[in-house]
N, C-alpha and C. Protein backbone atom coordinates (compact mmCIF):
# COMPACT_ATOMS: atom_id res chain seq x y z
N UNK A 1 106.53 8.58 -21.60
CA UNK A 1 105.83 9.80 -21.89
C UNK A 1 104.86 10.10 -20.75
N UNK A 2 105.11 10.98 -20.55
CA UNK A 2 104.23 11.38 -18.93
C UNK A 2 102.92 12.56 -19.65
N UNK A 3 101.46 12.40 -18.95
CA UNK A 3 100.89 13.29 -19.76
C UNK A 3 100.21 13.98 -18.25
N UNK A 4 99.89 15.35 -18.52
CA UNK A 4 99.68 15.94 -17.11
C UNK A 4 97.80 15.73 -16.83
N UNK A 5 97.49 15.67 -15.57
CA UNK A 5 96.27 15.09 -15.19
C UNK A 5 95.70 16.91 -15.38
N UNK A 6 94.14 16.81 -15.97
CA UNK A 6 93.41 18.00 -15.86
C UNK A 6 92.03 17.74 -15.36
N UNK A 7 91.81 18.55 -14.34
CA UNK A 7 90.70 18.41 -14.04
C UNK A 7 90.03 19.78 -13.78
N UNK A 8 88.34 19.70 -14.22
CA UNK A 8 87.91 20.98 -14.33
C UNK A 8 87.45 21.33 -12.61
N UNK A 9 88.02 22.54 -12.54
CA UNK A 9 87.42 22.84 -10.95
C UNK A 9 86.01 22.68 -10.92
N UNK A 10 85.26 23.20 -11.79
CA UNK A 10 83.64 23.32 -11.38
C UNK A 10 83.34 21.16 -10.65
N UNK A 11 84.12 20.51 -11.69
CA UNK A 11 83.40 19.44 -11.39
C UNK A 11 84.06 18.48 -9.16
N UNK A 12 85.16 19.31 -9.17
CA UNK A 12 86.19 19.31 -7.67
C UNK A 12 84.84 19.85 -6.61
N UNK A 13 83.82 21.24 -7.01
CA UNK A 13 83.21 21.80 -6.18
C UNK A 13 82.32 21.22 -6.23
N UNK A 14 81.85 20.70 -6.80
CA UNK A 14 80.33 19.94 -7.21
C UNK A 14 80.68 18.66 -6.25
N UNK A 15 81.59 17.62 -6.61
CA UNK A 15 82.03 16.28 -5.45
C UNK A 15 82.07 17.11 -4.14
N UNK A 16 82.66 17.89 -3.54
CA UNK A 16 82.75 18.82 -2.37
C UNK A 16 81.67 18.81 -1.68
N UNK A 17 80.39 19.73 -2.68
CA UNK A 17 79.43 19.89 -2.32
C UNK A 17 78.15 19.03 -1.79
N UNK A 18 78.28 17.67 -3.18
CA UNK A 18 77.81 16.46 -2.36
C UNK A 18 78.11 16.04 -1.21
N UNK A 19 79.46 15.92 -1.28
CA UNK A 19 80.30 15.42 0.15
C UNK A 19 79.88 16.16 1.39
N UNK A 20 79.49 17.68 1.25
CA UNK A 20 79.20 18.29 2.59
C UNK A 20 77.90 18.28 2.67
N UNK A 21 77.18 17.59 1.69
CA UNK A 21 75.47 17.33 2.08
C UNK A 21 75.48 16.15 2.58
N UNK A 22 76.23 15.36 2.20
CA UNK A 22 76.44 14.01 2.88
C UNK A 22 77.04 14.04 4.47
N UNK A 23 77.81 14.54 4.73
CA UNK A 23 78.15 14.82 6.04
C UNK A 23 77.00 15.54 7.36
N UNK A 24 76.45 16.26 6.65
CA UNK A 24 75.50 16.84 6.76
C UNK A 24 74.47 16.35 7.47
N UNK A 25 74.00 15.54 6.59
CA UNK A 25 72.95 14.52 7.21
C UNK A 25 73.25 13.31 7.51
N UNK A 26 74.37 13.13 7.75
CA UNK A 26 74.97 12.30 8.49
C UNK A 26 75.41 12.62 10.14
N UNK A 27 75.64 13.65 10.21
CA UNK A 27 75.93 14.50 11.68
C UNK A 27 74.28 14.79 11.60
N UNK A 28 72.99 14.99 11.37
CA UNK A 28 72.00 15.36 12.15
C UNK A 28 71.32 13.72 12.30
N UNK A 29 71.23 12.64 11.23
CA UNK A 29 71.03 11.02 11.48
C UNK A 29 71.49 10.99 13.00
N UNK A 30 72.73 11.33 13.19
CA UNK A 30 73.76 10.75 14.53
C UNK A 30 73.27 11.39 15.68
N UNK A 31 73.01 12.75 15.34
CA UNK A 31 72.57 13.76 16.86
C UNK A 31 71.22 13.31 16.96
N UNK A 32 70.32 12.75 16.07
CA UNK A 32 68.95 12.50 16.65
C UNK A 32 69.13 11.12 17.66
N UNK A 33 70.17 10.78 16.67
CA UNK A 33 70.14 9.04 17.63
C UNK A 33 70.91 9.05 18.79
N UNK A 34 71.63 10.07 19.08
CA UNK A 34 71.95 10.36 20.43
C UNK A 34 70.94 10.92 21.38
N UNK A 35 70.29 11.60 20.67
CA UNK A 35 69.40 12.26 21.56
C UNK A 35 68.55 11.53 21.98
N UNK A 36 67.79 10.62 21.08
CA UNK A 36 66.55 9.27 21.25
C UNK A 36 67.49 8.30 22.11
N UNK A 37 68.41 7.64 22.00
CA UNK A 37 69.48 6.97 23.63
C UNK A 37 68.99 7.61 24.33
N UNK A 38 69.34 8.82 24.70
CA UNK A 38 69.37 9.86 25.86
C UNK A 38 67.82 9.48 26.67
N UNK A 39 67.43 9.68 25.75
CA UNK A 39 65.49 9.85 26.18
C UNK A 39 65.22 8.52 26.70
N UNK A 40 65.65 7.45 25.80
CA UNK A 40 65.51 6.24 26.35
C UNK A 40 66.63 5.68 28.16
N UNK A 41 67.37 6.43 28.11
CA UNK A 41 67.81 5.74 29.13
C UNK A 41 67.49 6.60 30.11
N UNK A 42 66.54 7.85 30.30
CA UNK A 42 66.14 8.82 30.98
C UNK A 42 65.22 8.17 31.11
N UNK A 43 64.02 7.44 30.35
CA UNK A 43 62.64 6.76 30.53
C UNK A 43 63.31 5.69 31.62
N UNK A 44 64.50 4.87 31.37
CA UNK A 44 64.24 3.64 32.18
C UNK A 44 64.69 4.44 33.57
N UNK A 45 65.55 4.97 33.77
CA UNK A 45 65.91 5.48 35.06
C UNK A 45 65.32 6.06 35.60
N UNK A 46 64.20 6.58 35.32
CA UNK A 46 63.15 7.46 35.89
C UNK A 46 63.56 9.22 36.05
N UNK A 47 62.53 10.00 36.91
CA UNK A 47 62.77 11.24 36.40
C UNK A 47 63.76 11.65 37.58
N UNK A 48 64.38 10.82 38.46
CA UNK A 48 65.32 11.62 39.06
C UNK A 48 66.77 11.60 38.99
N UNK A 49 66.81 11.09 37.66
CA UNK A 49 68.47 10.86 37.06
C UNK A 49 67.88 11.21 35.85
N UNK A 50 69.15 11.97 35.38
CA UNK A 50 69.66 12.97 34.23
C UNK A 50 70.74 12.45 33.71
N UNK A 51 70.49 11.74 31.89
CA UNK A 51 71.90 11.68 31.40
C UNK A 51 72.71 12.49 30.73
N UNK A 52 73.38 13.62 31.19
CA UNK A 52 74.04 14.54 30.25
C UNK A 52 74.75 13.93 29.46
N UNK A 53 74.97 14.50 27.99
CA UNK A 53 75.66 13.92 27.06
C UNK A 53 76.92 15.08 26.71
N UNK A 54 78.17 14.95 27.09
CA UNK A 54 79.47 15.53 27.29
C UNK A 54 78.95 16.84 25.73
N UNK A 55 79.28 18.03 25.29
CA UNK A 55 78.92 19.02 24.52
C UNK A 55 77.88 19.15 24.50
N UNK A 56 76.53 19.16 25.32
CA UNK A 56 75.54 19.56 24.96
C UNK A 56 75.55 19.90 26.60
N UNK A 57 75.56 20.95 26.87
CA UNK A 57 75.22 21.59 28.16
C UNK A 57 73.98 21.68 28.87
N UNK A 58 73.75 20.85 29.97
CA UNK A 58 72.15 21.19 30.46
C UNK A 58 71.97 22.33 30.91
N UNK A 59 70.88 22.95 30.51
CA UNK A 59 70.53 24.17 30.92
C UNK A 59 69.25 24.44 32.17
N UNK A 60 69.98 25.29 33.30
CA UNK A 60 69.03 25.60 34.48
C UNK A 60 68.58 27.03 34.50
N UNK A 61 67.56 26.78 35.15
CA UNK A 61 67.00 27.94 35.16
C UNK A 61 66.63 28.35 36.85
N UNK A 62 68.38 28.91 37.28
CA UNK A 62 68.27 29.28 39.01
C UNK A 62 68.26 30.30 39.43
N UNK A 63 67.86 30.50 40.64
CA UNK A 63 68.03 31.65 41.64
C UNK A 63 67.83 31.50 42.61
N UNK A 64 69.36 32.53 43.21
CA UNK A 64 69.92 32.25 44.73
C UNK A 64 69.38 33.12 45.12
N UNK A 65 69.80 32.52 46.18
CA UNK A 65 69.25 33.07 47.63
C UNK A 65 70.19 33.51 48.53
N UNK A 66 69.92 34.40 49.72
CA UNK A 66 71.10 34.58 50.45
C UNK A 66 70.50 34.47 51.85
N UNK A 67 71.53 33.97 52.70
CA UNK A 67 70.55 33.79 53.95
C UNK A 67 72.10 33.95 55.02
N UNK A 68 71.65 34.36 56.28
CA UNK A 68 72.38 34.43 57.34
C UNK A 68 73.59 33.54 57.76
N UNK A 69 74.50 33.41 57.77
CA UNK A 69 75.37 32.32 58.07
C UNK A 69 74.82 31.43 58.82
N UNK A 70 74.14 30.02 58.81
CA UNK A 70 73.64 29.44 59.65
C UNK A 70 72.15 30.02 60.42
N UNK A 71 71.51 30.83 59.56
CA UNK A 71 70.36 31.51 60.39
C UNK A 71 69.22 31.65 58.56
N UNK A 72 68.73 32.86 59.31
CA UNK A 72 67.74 33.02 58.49
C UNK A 72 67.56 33.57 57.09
N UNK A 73 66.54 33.00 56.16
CA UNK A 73 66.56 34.05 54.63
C UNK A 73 66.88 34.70 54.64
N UNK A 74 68.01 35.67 54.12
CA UNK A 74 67.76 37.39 53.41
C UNK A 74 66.89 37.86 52.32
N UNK A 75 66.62 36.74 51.56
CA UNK A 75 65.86 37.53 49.98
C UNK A 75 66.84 36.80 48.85
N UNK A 76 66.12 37.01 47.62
CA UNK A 76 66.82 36.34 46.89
C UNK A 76 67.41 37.52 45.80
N UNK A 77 69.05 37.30 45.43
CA UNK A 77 69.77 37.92 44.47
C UNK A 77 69.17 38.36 43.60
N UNK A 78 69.63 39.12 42.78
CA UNK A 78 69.36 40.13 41.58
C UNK A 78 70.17 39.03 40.71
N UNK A 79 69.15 38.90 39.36
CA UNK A 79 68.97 38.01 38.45
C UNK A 79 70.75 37.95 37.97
N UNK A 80 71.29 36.70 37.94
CA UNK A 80 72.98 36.91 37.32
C UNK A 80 72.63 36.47 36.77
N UNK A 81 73.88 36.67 35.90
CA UNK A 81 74.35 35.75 34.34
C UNK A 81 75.26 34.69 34.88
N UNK A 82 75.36 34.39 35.60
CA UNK A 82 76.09 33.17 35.98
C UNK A 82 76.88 32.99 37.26
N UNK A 83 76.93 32.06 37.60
CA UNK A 83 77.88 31.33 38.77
C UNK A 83 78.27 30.39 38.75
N UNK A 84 79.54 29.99 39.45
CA UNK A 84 80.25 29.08 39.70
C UNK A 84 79.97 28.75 41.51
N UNK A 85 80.19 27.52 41.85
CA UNK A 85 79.71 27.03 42.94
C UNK A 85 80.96 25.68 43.09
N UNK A 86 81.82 26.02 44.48
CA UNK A 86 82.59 24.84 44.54
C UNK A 86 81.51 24.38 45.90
N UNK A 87 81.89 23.35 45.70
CA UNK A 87 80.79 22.63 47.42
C UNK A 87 81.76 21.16 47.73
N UNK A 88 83.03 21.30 48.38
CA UNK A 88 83.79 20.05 48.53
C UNK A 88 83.04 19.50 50.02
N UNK A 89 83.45 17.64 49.42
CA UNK A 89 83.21 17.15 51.00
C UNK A 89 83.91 17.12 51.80
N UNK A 90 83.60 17.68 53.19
CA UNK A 90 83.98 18.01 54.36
C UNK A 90 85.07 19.17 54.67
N UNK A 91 84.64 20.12 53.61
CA UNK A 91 86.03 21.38 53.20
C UNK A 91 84.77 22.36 53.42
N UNK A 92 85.18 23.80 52.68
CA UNK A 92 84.60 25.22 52.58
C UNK A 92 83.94 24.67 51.12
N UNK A 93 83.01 25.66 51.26
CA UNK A 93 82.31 25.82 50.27
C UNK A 93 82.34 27.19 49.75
N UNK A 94 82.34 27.65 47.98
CA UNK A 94 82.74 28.72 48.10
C UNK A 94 81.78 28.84 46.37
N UNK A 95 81.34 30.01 46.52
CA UNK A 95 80.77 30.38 45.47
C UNK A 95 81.21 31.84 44.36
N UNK A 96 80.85 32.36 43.67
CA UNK A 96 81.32 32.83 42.53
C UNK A 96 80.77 33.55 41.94
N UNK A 97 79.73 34.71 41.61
CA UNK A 97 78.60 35.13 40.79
C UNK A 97 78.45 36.33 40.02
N UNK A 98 78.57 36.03 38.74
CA UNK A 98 79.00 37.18 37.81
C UNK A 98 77.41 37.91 37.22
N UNK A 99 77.18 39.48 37.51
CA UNK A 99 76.31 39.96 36.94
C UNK A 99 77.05 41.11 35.70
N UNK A 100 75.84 40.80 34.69
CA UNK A 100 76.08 42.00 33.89
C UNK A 100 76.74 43.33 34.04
N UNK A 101 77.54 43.89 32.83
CA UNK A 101 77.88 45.10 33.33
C UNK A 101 76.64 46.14 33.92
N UNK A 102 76.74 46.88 34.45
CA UNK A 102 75.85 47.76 34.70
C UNK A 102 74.77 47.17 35.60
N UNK A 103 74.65 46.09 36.04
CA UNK A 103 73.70 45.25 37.08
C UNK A 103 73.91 45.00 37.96
């Protein structure tokens, strides 16, 4: 005799819901303790090494400059939203720089 399994949905969303509070603070436990590594191995290395941690993007705050081929300043660019910069050793170097529409 086979008898069929019933289960009430409300009580399916409720386990769910624990489950995604549990995850929850389980992914922010983990990102603090990555972040406190980070800090710590930035303290021992001192301030001229940077450990980026792969998905968390370091963020700069630059602006170029343009200057003479081998000579003097021109002034510096109008604020972009971004660039790309190849710089190979002992090749061309070649850069990239995207401004806003209308900028």
């Amino acid at each position: 005799m086979t008898q069929d399994l019933v289960v009430e949905p409300a009580r399916i969303i409720a386990v769910l819901r624990r489950r995604i509070e549990e995850l929850t603070y389980e992914n922010a436990v983990l990102s603090a303790a990555v972040d406190q590594q980070r800090d710590e191995i930035n303290e021992l290395r001192g301030p001229a090494v940077q450990v980026i941690i792969p998905g968390k993007p370091a963020k700069f705050a630059l602006r170029l400059v343009a200057h003479e081929p081998n000579g003097d300043r021109l002034g510096v660019l109008p604020h972009h939203s971004g660039f790309e910069l190849g710089d190979p050793l002992n090749d061309v170097p070649s850069l990239k720089v995207t401004y806003p529409d209308g900028g």
